[in-house]
N, C-alpha and C. Protein backbone atom coordinates (compact mmCIF):
# COMPACT_ATOMS: atom_id res chain seq x y z
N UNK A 1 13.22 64.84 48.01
CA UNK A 1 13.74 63.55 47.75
C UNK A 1 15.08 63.66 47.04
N UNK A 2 15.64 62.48 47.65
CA UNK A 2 17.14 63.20 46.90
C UNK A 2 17.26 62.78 45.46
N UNK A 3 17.83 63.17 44.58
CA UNK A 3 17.71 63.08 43.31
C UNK A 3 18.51 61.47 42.90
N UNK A 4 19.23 61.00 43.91
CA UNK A 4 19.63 59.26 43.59
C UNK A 4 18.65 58.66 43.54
N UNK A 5 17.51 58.76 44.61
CA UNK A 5 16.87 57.62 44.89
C UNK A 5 15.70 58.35 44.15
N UNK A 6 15.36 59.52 43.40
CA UNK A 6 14.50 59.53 42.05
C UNK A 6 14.79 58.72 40.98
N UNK A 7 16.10 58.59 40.44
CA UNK A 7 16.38 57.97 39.57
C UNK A 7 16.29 56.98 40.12
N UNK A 8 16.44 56.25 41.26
CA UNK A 8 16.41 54.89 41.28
C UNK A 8 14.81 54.43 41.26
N UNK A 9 14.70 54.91 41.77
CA UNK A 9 12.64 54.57 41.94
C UNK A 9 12.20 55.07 39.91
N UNK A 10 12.55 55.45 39.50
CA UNK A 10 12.52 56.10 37.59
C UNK A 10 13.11 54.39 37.23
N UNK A 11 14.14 54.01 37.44
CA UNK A 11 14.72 52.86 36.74
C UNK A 11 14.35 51.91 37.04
N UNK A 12 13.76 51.36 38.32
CA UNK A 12 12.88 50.74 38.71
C UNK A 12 11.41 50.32 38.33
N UNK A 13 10.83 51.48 38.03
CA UNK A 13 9.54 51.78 37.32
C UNK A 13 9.58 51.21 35.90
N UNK A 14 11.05 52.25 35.03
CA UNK A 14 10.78 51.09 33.81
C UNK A 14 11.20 49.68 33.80
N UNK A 15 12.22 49.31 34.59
CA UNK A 15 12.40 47.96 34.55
C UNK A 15 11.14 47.19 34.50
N UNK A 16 10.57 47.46 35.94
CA UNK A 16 8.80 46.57 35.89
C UNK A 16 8.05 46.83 34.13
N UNK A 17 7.89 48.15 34.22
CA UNK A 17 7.30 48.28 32.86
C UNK A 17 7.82 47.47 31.55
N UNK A 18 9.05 47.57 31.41
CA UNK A 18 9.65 46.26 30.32
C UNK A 18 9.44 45.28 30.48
N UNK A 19 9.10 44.38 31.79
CA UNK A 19 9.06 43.32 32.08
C UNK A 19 7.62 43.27 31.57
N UNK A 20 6.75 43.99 32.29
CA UNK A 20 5.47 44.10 32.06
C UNK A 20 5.04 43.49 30.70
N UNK A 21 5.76 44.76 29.63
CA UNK A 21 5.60 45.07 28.40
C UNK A 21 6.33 43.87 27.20
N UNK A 22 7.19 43.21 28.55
CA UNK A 22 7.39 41.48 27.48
C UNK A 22 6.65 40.63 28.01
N UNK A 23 6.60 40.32 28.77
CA UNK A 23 5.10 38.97 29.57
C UNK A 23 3.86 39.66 28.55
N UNK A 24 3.27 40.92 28.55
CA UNK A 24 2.41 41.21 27.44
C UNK A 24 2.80 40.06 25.74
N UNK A 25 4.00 40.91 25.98
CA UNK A 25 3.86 40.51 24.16
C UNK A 25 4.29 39.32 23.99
N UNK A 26 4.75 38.41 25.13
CA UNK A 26 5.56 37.05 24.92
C UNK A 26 3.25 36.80 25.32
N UNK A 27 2.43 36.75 25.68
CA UNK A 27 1.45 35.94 25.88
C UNK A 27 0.67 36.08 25.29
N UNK A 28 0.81 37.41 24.07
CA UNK A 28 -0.09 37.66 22.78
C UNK A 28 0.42 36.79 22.14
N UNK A 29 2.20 36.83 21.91
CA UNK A 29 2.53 35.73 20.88
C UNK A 29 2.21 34.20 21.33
N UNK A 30 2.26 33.71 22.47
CA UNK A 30 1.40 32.45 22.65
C UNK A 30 0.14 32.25 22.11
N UNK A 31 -0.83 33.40 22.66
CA UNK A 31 -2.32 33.18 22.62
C UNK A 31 -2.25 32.78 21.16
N UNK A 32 -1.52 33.85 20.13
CA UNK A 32 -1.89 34.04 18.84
C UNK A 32 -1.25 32.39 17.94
N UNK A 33 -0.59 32.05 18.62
CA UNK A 33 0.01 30.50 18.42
C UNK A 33 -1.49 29.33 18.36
N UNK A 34 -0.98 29.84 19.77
CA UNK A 34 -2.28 28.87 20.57
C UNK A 34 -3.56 29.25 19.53
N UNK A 35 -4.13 30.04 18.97
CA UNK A 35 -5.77 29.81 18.04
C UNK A 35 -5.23 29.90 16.84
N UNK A 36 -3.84 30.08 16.54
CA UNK A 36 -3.36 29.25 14.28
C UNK A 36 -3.75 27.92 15.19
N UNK A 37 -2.97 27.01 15.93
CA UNK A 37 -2.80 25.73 16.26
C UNK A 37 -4.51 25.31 16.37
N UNK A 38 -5.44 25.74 17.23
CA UNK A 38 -6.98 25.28 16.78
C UNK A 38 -7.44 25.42 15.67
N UNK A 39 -7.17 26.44 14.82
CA UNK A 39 -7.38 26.67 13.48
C UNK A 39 -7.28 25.74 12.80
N UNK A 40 -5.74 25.38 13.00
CA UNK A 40 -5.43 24.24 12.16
C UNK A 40 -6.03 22.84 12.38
N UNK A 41 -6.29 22.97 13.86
CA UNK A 41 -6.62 21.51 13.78
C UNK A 41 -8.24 21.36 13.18
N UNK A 42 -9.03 22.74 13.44
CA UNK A 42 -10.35 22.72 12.93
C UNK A 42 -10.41 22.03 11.85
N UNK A 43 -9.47 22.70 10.93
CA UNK A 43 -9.67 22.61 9.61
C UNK A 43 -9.03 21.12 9.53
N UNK A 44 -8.35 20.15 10.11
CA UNK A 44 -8.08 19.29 9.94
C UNK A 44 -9.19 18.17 9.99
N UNK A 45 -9.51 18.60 11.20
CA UNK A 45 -10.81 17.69 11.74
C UNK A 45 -12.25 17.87 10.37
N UNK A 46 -12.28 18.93 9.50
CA UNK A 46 -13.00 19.20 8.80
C UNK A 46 -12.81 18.38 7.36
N UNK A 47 -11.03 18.97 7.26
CA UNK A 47 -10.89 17.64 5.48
C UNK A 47 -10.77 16.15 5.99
N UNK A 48 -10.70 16.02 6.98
CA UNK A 48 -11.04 14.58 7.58
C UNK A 48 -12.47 14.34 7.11
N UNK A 49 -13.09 14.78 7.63
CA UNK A 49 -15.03 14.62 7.90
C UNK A 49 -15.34 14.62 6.10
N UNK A 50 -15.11 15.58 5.31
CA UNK A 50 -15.08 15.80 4.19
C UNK A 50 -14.32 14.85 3.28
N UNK A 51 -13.29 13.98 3.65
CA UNK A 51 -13.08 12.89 3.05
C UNK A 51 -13.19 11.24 3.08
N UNK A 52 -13.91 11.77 4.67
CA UNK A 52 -14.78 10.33 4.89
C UNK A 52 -15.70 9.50 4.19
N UNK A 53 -16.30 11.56 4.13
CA UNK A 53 -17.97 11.87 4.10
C UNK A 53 -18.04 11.08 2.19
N UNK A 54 -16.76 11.67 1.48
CA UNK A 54 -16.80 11.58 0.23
C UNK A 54 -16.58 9.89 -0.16
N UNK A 55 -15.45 9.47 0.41
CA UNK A 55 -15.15 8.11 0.37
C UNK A 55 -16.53 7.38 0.53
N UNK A 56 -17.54 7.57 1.72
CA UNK A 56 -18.52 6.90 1.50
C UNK A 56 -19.34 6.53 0.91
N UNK A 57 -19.60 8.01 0.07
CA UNK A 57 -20.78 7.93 -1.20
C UNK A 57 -20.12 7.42 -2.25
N UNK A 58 -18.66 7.38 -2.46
CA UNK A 58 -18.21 6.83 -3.94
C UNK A 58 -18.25 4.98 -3.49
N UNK A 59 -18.26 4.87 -1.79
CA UNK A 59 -18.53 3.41 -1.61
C UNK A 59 -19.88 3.08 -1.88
N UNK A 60 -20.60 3.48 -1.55
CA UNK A 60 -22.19 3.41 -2.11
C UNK A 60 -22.43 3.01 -3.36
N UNK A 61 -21.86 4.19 -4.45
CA UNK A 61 -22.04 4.00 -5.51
C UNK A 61 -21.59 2.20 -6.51
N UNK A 62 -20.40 2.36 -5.77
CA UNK A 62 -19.22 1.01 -6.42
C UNK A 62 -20.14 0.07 -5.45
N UNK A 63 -20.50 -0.38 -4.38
CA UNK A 63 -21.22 -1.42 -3.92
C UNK A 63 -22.69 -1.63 -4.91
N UNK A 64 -23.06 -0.56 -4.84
CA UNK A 64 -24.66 -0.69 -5.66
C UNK A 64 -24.25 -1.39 -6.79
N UNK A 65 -22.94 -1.22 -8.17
CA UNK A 65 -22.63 -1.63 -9.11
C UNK A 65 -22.55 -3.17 -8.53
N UNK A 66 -21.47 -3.12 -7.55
CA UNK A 66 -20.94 -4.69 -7.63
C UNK A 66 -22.28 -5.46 -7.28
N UNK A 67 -22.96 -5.31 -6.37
CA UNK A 67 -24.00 -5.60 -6.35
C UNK A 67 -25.01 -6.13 -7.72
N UNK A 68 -25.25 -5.44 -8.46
CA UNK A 68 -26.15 -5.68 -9.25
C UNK A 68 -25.06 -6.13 -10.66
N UNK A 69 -23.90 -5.99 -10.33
CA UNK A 69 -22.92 -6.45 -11.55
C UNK A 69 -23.09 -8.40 -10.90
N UNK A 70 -22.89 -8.28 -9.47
CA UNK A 70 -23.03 -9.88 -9.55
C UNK A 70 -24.61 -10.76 -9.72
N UNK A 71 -25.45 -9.47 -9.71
CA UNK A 71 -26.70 -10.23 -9.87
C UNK A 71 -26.82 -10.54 -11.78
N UNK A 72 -26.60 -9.42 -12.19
CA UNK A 72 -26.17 -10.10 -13.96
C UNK A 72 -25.51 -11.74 -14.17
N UNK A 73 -24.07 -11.63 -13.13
CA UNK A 73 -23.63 -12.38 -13.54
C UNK A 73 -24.09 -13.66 -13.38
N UNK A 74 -24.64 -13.57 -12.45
CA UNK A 74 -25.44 -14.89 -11.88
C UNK A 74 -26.76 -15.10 -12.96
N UNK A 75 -27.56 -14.18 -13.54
CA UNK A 75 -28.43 -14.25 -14.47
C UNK A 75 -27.69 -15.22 -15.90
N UNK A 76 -26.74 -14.82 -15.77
CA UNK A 76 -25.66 -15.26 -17.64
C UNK A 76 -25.36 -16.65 -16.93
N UNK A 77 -25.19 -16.61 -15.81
CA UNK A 77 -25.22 -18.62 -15.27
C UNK A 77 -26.25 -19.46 -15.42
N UNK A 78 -27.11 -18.79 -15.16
CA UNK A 78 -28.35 -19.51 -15.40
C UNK A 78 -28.76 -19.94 -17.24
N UNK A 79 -28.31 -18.32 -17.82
CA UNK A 79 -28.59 -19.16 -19.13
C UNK A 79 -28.12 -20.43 -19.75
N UNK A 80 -26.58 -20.51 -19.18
CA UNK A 80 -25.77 -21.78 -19.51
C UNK A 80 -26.34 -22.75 -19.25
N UNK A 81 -26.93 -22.79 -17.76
CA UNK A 81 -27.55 -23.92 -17.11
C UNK A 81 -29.10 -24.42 -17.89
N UNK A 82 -29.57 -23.68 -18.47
CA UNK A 82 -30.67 -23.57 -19.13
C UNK A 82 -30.69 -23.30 -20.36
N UNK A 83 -29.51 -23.94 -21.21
CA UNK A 83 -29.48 -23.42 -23.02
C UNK A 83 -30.47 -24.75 -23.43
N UNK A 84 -30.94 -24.27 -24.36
CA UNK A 84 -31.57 -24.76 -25.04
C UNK A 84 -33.17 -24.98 -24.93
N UNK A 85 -33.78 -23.89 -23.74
CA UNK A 85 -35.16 -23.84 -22.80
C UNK A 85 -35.63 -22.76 -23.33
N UNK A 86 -37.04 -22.35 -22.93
CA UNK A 86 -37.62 -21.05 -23.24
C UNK A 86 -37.15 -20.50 -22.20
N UNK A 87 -36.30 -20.54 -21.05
CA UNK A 87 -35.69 -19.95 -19.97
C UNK A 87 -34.67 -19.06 -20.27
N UNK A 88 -34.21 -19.74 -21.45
CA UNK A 88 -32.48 -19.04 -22.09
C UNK A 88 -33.23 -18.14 -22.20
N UNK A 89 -34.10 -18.23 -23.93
CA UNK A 89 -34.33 -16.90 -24.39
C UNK A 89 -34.88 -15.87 -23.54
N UNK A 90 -35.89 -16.35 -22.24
CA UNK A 90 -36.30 -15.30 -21.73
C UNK A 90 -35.12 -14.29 -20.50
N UNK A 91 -34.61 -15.16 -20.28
CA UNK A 91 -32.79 -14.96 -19.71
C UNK A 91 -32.40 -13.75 -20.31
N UNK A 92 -31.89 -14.09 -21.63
CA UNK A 92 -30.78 -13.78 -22.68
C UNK A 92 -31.86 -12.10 -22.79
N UNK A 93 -33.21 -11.60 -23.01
CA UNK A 93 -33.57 -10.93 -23.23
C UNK A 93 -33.55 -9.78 -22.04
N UNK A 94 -33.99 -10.20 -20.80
CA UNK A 94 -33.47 -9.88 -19.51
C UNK A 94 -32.16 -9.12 -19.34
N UNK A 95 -31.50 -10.24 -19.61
CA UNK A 95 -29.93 -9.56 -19.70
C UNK A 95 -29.49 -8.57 -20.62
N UNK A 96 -30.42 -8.23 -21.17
CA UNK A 96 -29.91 -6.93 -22.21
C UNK A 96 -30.33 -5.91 -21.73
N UNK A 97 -31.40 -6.03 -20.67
CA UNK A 97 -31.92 -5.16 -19.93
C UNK A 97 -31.30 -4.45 -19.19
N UNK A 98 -31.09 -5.94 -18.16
CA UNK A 98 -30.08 -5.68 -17.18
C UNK A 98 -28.43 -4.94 -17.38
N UNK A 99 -27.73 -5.30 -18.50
CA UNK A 99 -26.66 -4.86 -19.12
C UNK A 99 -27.09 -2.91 -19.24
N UNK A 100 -27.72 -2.74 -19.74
CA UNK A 100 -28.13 -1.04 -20.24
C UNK A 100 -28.01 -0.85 -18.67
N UNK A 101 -28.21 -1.21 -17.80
CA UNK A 101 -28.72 -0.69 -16.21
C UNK A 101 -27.19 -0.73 -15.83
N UNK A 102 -26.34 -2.01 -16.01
CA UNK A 102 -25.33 -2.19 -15.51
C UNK A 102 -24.54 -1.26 -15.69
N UNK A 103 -24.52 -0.84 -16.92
CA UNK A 103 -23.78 0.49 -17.56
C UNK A 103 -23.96 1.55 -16.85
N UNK A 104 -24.72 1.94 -16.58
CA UNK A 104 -25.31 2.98 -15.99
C UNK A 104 -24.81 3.48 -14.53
N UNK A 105 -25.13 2.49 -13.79
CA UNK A 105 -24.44 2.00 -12.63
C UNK A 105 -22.32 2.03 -12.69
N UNK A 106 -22.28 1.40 -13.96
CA UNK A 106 -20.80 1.76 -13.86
C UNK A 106 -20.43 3.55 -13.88
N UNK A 107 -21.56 3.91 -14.96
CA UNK A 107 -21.05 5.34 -15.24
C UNK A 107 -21.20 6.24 -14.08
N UNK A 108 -21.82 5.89 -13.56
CA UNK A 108 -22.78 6.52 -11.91
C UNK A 108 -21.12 6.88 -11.20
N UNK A 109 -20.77 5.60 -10.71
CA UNK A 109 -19.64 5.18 -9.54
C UNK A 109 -18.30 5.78 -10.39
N UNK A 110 -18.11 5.73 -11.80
CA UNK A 110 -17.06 6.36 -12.13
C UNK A 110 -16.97 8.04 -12.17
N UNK A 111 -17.99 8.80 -12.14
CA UNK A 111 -18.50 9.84 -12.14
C UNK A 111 -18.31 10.35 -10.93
N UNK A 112 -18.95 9.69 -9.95
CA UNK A 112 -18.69 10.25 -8.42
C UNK A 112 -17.08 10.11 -8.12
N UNK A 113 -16.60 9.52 -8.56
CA UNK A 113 -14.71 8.80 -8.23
C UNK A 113 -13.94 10.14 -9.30
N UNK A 114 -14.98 10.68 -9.85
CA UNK A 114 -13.99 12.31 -10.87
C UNK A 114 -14.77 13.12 -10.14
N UNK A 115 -15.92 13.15 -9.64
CA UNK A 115 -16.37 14.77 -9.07
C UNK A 115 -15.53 14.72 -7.57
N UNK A 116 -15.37 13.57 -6.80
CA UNK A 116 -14.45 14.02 -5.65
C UNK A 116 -13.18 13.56 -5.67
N UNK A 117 -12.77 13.74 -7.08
CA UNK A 117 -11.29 13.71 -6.54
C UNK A 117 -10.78 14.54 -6.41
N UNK A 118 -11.24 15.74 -5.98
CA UNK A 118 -10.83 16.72 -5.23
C UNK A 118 -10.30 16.55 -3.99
N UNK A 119 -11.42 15.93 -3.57
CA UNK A 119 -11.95 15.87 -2.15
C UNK A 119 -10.62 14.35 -1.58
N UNK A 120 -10.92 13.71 -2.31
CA UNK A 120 -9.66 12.06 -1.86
C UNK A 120 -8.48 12.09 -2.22
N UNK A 121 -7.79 12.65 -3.01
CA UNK A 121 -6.60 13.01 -4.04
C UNK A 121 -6.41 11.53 -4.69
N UNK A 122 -5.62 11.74 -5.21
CA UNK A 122 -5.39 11.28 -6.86
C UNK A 122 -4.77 9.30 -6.09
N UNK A 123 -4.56 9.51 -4.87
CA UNK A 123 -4.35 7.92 -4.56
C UNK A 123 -5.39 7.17 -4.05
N UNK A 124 -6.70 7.69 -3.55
CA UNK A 124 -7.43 7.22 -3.66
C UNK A 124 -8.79 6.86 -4.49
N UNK A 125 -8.81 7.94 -5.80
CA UNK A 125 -9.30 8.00 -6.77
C UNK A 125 -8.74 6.54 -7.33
N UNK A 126 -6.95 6.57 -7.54
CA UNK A 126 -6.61 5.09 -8.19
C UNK A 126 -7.00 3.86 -7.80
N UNK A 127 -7.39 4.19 -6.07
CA UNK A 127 -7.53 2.73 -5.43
C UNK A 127 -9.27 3.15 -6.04
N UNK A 128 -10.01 3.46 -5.72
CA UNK A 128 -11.64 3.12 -6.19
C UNK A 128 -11.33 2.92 -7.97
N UNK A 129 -10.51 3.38 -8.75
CA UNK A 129 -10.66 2.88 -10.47
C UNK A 129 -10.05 1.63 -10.34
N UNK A 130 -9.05 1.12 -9.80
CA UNK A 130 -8.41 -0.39 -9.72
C UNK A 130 -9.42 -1.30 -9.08
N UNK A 131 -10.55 -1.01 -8.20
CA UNK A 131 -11.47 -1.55 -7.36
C UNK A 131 -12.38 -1.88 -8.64
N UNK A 132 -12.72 -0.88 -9.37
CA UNK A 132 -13.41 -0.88 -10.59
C UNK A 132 -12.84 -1.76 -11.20
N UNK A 133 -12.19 -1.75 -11.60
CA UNK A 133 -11.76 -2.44 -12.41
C UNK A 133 -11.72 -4.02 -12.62
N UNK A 134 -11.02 -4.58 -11.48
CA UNK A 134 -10.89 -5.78 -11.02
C UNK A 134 -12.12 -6.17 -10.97
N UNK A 135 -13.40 -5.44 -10.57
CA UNK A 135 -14.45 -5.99 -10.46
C UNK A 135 -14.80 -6.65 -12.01
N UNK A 136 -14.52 -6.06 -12.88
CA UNK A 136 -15.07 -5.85 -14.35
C UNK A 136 -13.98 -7.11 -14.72
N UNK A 137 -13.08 -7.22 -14.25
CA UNK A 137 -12.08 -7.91 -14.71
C UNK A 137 -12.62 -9.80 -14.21
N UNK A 138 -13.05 -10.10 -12.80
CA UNK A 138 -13.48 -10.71 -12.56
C UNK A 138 -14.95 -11.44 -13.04
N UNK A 139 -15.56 -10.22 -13.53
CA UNK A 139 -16.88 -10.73 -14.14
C UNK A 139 -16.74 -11.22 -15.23
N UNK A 140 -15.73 -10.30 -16.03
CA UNK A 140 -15.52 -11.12 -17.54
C UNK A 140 -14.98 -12.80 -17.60
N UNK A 141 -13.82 -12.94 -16.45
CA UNK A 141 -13.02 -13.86 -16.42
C UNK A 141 -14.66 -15.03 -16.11
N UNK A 142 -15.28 -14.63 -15.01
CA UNK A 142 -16.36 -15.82 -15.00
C UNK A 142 -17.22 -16.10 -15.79
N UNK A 143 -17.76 -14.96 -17.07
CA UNK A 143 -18.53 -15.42 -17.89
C UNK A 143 -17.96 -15.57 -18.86
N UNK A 144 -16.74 -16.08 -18.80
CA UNK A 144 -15.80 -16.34 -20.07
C UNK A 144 -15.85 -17.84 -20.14
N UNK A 145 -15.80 -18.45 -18.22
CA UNK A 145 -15.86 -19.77 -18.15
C UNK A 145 -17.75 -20.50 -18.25
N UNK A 146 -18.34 -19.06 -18.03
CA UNK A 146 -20.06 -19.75 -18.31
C UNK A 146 -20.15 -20.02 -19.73
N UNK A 147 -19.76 -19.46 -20.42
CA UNK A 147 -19.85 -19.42 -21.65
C UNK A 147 -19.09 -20.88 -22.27
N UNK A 148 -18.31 -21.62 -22.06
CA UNK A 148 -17.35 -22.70 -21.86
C UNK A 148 -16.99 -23.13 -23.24
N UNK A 149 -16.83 -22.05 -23.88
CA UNK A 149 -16.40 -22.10 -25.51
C UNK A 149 -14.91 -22.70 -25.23
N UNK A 150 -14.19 -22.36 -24.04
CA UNK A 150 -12.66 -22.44 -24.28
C UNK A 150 -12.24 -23.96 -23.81
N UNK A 151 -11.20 -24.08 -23.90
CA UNK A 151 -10.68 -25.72 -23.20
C UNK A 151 -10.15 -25.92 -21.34
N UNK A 152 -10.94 -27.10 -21.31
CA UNK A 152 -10.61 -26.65 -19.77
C UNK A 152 -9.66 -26.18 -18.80
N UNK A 153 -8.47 -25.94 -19.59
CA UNK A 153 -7.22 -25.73 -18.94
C UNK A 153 -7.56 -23.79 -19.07
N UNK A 154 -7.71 -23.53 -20.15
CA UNK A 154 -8.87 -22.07 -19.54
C UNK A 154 -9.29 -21.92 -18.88
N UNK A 155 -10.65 -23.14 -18.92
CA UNK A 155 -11.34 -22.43 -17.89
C UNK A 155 -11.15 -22.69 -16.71
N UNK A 156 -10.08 -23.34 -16.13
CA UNK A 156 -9.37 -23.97 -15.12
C UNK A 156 -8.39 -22.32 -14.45
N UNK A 157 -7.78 -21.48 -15.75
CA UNK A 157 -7.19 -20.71 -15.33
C UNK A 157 -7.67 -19.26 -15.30
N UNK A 158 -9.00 -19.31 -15.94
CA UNK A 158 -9.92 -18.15 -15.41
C UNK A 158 -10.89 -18.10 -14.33
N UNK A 159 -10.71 -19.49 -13.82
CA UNK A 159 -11.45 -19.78 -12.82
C UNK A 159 -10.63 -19.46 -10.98
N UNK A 160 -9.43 -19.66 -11.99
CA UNK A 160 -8.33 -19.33 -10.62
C UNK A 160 -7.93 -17.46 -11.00
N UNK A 161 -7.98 -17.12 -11.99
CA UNK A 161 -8.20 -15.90 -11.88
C UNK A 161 -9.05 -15.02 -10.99
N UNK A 162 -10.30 -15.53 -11.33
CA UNK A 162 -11.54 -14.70 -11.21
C UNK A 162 -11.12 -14.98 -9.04
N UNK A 163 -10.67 -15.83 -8.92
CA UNK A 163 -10.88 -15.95 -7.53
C UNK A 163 -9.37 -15.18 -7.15
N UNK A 164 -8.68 -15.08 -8.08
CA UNK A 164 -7.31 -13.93 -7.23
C UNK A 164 -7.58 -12.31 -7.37
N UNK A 165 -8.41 -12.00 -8.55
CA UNK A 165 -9.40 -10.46 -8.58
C UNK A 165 -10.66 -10.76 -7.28
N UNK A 166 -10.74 -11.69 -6.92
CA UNK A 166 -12.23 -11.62 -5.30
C UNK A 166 -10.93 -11.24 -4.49
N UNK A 167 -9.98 -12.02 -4.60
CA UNK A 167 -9.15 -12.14 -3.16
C UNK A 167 -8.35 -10.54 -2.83
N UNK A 168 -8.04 -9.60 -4.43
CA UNK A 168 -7.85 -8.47 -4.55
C UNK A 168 -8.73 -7.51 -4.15
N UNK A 169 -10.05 -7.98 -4.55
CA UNK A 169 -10.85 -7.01 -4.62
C UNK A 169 -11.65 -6.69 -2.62
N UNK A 170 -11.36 -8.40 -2.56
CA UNK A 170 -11.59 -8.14 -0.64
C UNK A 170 -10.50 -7.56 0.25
N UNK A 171 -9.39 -7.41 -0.21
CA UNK A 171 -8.22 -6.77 0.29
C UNK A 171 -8.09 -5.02 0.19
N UNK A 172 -9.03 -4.76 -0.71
CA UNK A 172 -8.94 -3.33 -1.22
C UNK A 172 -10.60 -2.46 -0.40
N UNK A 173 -10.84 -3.13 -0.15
CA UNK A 173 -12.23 -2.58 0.77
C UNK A 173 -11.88 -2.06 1.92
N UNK A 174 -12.25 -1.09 2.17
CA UNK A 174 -12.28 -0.20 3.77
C UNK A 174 -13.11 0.47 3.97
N UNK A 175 -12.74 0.74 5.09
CA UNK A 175 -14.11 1.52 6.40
C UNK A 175 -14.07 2.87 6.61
N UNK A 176 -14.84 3.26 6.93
CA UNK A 176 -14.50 5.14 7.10
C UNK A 176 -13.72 5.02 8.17
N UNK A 177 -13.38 4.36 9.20
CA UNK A 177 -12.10 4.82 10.18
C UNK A 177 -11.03 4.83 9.16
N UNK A 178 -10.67 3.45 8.29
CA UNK A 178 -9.18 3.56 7.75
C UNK A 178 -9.42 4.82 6.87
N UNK A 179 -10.46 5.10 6.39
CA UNK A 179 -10.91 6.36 5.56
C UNK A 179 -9.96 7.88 6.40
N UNK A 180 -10.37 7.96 7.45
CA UNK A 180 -10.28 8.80 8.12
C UNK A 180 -8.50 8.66 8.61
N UNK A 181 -8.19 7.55 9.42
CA UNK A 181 -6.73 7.74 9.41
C UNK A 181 -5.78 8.06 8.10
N UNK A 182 -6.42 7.84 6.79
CA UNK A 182 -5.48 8.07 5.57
C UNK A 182 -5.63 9.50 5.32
N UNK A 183 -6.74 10.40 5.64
CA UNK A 183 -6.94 11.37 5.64
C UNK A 183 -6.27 12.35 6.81
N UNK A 184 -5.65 11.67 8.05
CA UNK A 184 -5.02 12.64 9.33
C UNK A 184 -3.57 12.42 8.56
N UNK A 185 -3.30 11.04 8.39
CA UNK A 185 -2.01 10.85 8.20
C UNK A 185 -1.41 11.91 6.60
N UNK A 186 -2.60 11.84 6.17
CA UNK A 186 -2.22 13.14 4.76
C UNK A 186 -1.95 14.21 5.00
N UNK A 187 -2.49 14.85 5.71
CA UNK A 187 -2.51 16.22 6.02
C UNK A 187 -1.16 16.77 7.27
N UNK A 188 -0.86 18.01 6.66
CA UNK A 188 0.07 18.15 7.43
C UNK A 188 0.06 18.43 8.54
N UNK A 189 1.25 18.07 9.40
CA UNK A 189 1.16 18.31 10.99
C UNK A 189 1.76 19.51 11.13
């Protein structure tokens, strides 16, 4: 064979082979793209699920309160409606009951809103303590007006209070989807 067309069939050979030897390493570096990119999204799809999962139980908790925070309050209405009965006192004794429980219930829902704020970060921790809050803020404002020690232009303006902390407090409620989009939209792309 003549020694041109060795070398040419030699330069030939490695050409393919380089080519070879980049389509190799150009489709490792894809593949290896391609499973960080599932990785990532695993793990996305996971602090999603994990901050749904968390948002829900701290909703649990804060519903059970509001819940039984408005059944108090409705108990302290009745005493008004009934001062001066053996109904009050048996009311008024009730409600001290109920109060120790209420507490409890607050400490419950504030407790779960510090063990996952890991899990929600620190802006949704604020939105469940402002949720708290307003609730507490609203209850006082209405048994400020059961109580009707003050003059009616008070209780005229705790009465329009207590209904702009409902109108806050129904504006600040969500669902595990918006749960879940605040949680994709957090995380990085």
């Amino acid at each position: 064979m003549e020694p041109n067309l060795k070398n040419k069939l030699i330069e030939i050979f490695v050409e393919k082979l380089l080519i070879a030897l980049l389509i190799l390493l150009f489709g490792m570096e894809i593949n290896n793209s391609l499973e960080r990119f599932k990785l990532i999204e695993a793990q996305r799809v996971t602090d999603t699920s994990e901050l749904v999962k968390a948002c829900s139980e701290i909703w649990a908790k804060i519903y059970d309160y509001e819940d039984y925070l408005n059944e108090v309050d409705n108990d302290k209405r009745l005493i008004f409606l009934f001062k001066n009965t053996d109904l009050q006192k048996l009311e008024e004794n009730n409600i001290k009951t109920k109060e120790t429980l209420l507490e409890q219930k607050l400490q419950e829902g504030s407790t779960i809103i510090s063990e996952k704020r890991f899990i929600i970060g620190d802006d949704l921790a604020g939105h469940f303590w402002k949720y708290l809050g307003l609730l507490k803020a609203r209850s006082d404002a209405l048994v400020s007006v059961y109580n009707n020690q003050n003059s009616a232009q008070i209780n005229r303006d705790m009465l329009e209070a207590a209904e702009i902390f409902s109108k806050q407090i129904a504006a600040m409620r969500f669902t595990a989807f918006t749960a879940r989009e605040h949680a994709i939209n957090k995380l990085p792309h």
